[in-house]
C-alpha atoms as a PDB file:
ATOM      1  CA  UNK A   1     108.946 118.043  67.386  1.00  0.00           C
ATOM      2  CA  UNK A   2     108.648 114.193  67.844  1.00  0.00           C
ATOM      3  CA  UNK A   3     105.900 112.313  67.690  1.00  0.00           C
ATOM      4  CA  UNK A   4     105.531 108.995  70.229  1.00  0.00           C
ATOM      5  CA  UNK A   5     102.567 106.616  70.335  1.00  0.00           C
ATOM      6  CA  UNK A   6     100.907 105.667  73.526  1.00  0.00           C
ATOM      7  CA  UNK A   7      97.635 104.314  74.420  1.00  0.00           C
ATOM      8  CA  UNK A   8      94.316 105.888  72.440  1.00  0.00           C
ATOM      9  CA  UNK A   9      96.697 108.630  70.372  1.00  0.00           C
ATOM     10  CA  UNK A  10      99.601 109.537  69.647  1.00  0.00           C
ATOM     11  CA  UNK A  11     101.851 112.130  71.997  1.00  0.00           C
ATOM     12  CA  UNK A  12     103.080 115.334  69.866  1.00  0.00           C
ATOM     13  CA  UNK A  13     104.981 118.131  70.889  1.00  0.00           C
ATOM     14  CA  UNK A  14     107.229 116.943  73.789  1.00  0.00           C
ATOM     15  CA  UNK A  15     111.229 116.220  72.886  1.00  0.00           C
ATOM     16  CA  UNK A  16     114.007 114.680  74.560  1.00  0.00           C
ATOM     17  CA  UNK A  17     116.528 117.080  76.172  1.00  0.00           C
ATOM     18  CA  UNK A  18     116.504 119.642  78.304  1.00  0.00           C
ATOM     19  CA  UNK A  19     112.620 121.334  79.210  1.00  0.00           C
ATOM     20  CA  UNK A  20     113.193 125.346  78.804  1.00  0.00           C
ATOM     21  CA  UNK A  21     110.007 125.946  81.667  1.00  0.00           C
ATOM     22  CA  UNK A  22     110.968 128.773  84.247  1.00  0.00           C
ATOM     23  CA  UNK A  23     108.187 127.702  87.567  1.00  0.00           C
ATOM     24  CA  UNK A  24     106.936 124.605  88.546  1.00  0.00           C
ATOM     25  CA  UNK A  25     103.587 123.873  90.923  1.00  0.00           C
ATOM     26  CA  UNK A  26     103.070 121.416  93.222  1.00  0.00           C
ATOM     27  CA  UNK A  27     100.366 119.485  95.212  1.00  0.00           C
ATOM     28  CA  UNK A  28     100.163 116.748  97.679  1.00  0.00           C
ATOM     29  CA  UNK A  29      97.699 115.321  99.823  1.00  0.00           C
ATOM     30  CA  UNK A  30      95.661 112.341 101.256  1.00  0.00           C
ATOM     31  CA  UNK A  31      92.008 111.338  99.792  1.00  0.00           C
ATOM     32  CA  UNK A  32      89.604 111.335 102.531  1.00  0.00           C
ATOM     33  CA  UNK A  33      89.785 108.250 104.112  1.00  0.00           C
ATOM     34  CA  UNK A  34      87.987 105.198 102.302  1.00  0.00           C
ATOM     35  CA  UNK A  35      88.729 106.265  98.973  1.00  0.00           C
ATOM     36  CA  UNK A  36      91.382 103.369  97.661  1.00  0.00           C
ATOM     37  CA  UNK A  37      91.515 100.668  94.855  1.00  0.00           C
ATOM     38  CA  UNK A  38      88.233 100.561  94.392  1.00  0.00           C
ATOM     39  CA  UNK A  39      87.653 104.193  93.412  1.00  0.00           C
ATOM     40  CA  UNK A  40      90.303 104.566  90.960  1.00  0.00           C
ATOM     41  CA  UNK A  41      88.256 104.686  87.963  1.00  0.00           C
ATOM     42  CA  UNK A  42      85.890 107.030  89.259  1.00  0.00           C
ATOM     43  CA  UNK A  43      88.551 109.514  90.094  1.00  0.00           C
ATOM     44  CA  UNK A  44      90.551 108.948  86.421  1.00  0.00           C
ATOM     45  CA  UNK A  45      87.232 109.992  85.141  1.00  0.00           C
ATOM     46  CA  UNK A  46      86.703 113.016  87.482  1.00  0.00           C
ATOM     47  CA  UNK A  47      90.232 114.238  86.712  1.00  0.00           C
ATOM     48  CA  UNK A  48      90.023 113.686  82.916  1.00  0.00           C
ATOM     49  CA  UNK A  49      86.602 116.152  82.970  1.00  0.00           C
ATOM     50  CA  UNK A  50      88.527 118.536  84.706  1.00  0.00           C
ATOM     51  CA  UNK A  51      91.530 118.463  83.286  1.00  0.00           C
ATOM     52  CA  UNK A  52      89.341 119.993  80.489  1.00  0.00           C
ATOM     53  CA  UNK A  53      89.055 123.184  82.995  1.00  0.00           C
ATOM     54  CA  UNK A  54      92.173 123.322  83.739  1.00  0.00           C
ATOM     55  CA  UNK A  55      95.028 122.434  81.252  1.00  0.00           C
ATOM     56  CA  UNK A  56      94.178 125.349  79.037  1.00  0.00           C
ATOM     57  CA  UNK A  57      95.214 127.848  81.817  1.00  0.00           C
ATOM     58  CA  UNK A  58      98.775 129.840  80.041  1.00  0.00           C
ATOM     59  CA  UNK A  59     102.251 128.768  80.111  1.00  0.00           C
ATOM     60  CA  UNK A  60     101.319 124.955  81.169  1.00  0.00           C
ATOM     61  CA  UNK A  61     103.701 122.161  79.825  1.00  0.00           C
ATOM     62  CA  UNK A  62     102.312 119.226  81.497  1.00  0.00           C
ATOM     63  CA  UNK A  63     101.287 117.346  84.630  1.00  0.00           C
ATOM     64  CA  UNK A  64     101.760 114.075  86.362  1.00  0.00           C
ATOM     65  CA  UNK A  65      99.196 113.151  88.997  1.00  0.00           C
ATOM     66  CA  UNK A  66     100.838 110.477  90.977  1.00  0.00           C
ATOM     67  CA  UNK A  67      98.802 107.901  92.838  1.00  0.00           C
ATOM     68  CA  UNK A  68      99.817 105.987  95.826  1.00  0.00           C
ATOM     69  CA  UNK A  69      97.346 103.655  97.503  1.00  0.00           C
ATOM     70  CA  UNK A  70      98.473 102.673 101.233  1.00  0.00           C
ATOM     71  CA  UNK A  71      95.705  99.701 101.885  1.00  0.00           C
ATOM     72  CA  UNK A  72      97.004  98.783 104.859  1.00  0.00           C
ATOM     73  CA  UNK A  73      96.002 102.799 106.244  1.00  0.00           C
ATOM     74  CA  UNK A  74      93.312 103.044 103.480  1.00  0.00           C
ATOM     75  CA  UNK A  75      94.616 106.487 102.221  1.00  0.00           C
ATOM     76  CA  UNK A  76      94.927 106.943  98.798  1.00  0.00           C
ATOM     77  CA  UNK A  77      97.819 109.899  98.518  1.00  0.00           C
ATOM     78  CA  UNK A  78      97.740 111.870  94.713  1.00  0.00           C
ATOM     79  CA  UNK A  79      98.358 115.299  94.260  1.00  0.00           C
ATOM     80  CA  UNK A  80     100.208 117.008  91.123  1.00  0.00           C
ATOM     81  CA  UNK A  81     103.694 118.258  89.412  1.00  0.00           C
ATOM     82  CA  UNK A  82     103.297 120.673  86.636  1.00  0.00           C
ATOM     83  CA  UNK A  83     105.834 122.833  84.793  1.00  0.00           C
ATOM     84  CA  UNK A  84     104.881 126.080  83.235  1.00  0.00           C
ATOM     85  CA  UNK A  85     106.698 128.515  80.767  1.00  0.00           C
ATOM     86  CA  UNK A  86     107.199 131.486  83.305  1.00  0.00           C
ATOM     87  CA  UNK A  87     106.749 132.768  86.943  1.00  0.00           C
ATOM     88  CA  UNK A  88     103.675 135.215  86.274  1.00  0.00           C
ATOM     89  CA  UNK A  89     102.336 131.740  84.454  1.00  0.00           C
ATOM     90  CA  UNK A  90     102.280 129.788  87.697  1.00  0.00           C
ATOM     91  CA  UNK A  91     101.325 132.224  90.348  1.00  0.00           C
ATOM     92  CA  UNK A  92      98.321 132.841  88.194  1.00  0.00           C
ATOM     93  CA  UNK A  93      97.736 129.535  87.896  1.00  0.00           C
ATOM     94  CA  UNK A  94      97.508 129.090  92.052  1.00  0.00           C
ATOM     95  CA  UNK A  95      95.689 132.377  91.950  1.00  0.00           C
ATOM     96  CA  UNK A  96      93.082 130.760  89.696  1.00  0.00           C
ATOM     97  CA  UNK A  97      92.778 127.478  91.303  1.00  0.00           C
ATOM     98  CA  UNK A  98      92.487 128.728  95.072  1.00  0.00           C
ATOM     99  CA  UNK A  99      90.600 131.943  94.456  1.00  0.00           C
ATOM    100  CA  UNK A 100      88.560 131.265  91.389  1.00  0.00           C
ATOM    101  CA  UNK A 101      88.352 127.479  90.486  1.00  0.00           C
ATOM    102  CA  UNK A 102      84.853 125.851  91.473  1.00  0.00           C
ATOM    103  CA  UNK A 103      83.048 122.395  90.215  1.00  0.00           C
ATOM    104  CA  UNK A 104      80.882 122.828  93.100  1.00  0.00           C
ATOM    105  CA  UNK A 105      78.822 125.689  93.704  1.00  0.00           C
ATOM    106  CA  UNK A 106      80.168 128.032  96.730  1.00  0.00           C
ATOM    107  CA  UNK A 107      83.590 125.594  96.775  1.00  0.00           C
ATOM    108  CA  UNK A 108      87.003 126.198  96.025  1.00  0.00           C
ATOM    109  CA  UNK A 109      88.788 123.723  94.216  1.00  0.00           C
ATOM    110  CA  UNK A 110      91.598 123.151  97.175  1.00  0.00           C
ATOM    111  CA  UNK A 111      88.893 123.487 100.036  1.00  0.00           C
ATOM    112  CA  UNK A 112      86.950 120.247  98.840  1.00  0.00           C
ATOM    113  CA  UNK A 113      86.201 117.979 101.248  1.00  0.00           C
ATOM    114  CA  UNK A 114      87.637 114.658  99.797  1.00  0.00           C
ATOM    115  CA  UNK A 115      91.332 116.852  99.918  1.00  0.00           C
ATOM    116  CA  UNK A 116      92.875 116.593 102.990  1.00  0.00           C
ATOM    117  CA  UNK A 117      95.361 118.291 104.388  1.00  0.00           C
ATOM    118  CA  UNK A 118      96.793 120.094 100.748  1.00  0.00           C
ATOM    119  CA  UNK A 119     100.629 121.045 100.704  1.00  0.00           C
ATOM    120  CA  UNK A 120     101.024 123.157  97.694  1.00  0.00           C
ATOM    121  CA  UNK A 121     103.724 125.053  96.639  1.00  0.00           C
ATOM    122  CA  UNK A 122     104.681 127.294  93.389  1.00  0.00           C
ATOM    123  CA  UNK A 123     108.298 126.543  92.651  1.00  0.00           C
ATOM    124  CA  UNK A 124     111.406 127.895  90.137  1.00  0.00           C
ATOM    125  CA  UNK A 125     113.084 126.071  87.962  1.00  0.00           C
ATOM    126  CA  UNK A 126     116.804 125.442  88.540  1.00  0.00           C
ATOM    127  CA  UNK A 127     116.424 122.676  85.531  1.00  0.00           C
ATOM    128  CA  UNK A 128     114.705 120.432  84.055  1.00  0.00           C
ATOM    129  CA  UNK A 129     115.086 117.528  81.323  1.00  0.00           C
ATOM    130  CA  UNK A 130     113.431 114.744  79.873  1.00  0.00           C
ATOM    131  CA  UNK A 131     116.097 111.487  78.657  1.00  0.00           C
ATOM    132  CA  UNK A 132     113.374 109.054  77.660  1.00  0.00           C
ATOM    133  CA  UNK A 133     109.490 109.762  75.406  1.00  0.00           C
ATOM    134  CA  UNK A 134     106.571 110.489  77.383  1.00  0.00           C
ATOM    135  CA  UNK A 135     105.367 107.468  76.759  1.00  0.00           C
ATOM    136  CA  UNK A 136     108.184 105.777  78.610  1.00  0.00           C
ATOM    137  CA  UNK A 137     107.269 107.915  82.060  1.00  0.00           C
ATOM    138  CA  UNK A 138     105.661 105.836  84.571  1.00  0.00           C
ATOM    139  CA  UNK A 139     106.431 106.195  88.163  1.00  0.00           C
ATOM    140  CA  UNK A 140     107.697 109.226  89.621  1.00  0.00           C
ATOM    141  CA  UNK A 141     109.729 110.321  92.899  1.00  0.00           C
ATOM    142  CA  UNK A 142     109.063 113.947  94.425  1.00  0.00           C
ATOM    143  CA  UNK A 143     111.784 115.003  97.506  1.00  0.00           C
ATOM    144  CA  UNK A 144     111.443 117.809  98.920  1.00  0.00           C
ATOM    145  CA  UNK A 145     114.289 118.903 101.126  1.00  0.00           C
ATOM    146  CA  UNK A 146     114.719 122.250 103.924  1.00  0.00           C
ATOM    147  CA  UNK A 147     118.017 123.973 103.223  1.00  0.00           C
ATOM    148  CA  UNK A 148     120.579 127.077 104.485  1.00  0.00           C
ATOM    149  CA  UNK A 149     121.733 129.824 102.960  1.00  0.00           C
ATOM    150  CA  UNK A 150     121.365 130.935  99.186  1.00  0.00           C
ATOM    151  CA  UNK A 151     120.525 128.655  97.234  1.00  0.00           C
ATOM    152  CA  UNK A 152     119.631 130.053  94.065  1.00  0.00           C
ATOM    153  CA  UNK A 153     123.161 129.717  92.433  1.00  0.00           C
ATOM    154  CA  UNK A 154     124.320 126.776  94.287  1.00  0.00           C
ATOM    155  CA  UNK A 155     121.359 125.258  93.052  1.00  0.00           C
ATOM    156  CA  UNK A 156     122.027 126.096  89.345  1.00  0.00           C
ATOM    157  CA  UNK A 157     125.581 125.293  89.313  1.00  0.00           C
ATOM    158  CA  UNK A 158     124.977 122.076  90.719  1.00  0.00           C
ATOM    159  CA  UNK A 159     121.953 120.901  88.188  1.00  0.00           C
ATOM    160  CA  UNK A 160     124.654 119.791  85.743  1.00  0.00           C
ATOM    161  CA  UNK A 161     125.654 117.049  88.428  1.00  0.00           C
ATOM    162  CA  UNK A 162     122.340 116.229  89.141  1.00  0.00           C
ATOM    163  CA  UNK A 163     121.322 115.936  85.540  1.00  0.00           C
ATOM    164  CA  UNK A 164     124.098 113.682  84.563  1.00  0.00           C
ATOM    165  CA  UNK A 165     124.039 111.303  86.939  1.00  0.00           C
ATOM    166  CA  UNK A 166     119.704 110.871  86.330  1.00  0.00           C
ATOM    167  CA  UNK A 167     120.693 110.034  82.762  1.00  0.00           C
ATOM    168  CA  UNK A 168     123.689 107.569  83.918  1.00  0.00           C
ATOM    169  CA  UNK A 169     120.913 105.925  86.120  1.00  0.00           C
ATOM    170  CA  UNK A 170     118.491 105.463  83.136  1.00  0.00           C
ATOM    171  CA  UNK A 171     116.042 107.612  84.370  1.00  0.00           C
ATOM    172  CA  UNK A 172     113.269 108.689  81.859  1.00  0.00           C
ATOM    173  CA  UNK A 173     112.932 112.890  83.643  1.00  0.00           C
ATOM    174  CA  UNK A 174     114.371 114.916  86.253  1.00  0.00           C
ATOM    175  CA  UNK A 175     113.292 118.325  87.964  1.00  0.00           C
ATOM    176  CA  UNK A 176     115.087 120.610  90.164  1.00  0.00           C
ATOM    177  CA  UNK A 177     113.660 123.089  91.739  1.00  0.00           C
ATOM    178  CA  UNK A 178     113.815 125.757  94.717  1.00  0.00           C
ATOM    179  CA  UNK A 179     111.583 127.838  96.642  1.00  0.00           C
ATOM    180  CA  UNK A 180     113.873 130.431  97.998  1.00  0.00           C
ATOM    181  CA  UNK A 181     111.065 132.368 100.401  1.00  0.00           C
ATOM    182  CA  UNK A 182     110.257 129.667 102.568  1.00  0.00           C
ATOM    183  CA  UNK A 183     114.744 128.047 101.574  1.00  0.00           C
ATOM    184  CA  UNK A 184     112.997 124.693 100.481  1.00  0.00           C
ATOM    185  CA  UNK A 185     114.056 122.395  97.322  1.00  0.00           C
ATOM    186  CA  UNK A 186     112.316 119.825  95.447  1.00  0.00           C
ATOM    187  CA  UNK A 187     113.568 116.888  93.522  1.00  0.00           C
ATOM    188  CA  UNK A 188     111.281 115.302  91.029  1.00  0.00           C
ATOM    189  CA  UNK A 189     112.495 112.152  89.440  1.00  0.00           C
ATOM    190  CA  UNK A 190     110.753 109.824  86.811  1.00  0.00           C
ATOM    191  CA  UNK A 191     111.438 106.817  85.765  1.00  0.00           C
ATOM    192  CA  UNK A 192     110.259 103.117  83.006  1.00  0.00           C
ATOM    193  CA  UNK A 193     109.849 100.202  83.627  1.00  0.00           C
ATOM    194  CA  UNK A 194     110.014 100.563  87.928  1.00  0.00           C
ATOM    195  CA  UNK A 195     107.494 100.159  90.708  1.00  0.00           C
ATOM    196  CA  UNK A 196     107.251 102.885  93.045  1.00  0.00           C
ATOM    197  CA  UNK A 197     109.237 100.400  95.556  1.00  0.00           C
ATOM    198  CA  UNK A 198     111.640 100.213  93.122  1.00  0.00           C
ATOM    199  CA  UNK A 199     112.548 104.039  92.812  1.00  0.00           C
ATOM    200  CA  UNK A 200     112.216 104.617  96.425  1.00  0.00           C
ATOM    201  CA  UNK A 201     114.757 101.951  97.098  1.00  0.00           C
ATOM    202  CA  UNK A 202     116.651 103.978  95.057  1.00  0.00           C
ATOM    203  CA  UNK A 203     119.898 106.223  96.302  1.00  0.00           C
ATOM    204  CA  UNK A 204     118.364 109.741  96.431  1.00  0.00           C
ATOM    205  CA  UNK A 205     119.790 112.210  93.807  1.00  0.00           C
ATOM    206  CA  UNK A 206     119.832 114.683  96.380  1.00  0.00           C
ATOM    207  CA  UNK A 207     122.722 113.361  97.693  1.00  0.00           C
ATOM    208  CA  UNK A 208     124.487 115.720  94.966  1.00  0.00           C
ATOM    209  CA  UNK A 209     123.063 118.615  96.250  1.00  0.00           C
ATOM    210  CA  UNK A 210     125.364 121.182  97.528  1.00  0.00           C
ATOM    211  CA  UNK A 211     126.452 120.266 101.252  1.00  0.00           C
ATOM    212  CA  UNK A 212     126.872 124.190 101.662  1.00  0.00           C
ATOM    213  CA  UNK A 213     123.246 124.297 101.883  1.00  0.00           C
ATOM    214  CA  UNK A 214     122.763 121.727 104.323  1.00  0.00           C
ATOM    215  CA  UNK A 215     119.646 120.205 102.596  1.00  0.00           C
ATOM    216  CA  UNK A 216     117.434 118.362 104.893  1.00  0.00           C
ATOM    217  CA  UNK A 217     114.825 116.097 103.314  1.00  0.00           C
ATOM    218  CA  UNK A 218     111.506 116.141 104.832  1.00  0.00           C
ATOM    219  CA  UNK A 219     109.920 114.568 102.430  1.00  0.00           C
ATOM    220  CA  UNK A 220     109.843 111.338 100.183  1.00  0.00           C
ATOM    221  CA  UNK A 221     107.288 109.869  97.910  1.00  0.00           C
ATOM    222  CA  UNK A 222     107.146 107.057  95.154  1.00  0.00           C
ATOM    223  CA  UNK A 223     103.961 106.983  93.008  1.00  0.00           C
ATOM    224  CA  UNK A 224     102.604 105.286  89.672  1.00  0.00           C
ATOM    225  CA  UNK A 225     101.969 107.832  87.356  1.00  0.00           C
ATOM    226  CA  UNK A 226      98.165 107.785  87.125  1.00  0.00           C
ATOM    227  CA  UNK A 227      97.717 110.347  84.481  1.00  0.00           C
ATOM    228  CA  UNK A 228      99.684 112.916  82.376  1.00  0.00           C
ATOM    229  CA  UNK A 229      98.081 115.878  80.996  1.00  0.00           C
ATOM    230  CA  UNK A 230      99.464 117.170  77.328  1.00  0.00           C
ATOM    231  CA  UNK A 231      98.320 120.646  76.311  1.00  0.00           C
ATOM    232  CA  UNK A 232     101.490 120.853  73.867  1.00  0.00           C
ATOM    233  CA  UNK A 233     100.399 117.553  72.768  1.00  0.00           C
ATOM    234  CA  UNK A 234      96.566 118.441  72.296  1.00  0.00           C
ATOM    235  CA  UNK A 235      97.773 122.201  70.952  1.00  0.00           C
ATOM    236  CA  UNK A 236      99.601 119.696  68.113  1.00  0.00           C
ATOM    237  CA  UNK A 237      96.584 117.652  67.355  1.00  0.00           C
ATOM    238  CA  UNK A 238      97.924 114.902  69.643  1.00  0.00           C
ATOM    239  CA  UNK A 239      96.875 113.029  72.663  1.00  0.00           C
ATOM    240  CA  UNK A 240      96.003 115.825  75.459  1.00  0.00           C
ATOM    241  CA  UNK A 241      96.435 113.090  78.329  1.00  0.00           C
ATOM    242  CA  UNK A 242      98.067 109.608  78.536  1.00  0.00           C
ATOM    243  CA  UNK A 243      97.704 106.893  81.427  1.00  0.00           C
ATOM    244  CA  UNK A 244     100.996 105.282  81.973  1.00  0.00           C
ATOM    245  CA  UNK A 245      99.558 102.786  84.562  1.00  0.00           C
ATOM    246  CA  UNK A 246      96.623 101.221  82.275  1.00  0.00           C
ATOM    247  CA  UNK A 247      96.098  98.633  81.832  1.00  0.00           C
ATOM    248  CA  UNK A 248      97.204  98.040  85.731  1.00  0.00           C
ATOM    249  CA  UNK A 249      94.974 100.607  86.725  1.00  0.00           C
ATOM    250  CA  UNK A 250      91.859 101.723  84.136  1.00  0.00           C
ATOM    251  CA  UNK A 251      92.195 104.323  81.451  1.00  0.00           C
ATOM    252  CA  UNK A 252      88.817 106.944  81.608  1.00  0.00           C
ATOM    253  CA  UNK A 253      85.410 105.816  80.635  1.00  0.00           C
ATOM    254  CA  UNK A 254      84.994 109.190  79.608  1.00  0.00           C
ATOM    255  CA  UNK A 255      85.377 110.829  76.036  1.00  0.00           C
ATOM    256  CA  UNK A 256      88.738 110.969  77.155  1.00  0.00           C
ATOM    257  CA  UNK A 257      90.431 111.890  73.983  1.00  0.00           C
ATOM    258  CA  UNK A 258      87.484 115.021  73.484  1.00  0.00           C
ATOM    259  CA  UNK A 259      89.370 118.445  73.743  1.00  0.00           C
END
């Protein structure tokens, strides 16, 4: 495995190439209103205590927690992208966090009242790769699109495309996945050296997606990358969570680098 530097510690355990994770999880959702700029360090510290909780559940390769602060509507949107090693991996990991999961006494993690209106889904894997270091992720793009039909092999035999033309592009990661109960598809994108402006401005990758399917994107978001959590990294003895926005936005005041 390589070994990249970033921040407090060095990342271990993540390679360039393709990412051999079968599911994928997702969150989205608005901060109650209020919570913007201002807050950011309190919630990079909330998240780094919990990520304490939560990174060591099985099968997880990593998350990005994207952070998008509209000041003109004073809604901070964040949410999450994880991979995991296998199916039974993720739905346990929604089991645990909507059935089990509590930091406050008598409340779900997902039913907190500073979440607002939570889209979450549990996804599978059509492919996955990373061109660029960890280190070298900073903003991210997640698309999620309705489609027609079967889509489970269109899907696969069109992740080739898709994957060679993020790498032409210079991008740093790219996800495709599918959700083929409820016929959906999500696109996650990551790229250096962009703003979130940037990447949005960007010609959608889905445009390669099989017109067969009929893909219908009902959803588009551009984010910093406000944290990444590493449990093959902190498994190695590395870093077990990097901030690729600091020092634009804070790293955590907490014992951050504590397993």
């Amino acid at each position: 495995m390589t070994t990249h530097t970033y921040g407090p510690g060095p990342i271990k355990g993540y390679d360039i190439g393709p990412i051999p994770m079968e599911a994928a999880f997702t969150s989205d959702f608005p901060l109650a209103a209020g919570i913007g700029a201002a807050d950011v360090q309190d919630i990079v510290d909330k998240q780094e205590v919990e990520r304490r909780v939560m990174d060591v559940r099985t099968g997880m390769y990593a998350k990005y927690m994207p952070s998008r602060i509209d000041e003109a509507a004073g809604r901070h949107y964040t949410g999450g992208r994880y991979l995991f090693e296998t199916w039974a991996d993720v739905v346990d990991y929604e089991r645990f966090t909507s059935q089990e999961l509590e930091f406050e006494p008598g409340v779900k993690f997902w039913s907190r009242p500073f979440f607002q209106d939570v889209e979450r889904f549990v996804w599978r894997v059509a492919g996955a790769h990373n061109f660029l270091p960890l280190d070298a992720h900073h903003v991210s793009r997640f698309e999620r699109f309705r489609y027609e039909g079967d889509g489970e092999a269109a899907l696969e035999r069109a992740w080739g495309t898709v994957r060679d033309e993020a790498g032409a592009r210079g991008l740093a990661a790219v996800w495709l996945l599918h959700q083929p109960e409820q016929r959906l598809i999500g696109l996650h994108t990551v790229a250096t050296g962009l703003t979130p402006a940037d990447l949005e401005a960007a010609p959608s990758l889905g445009a390669l997606l099989p017109a067969s399917l009929a893909p219908e994107r009902y959803f588009d978001r551009s984010s910093r990358i406000l944290s990444l959590w590493l449990p093959k990294s902190r498994l190695a003895g590395g870093a077990p969570s990097a901030y690729p926005s600091a020092p634009l936005l804070p790293l955590p005041s907490v014992a951050a680098q504590e397993v």
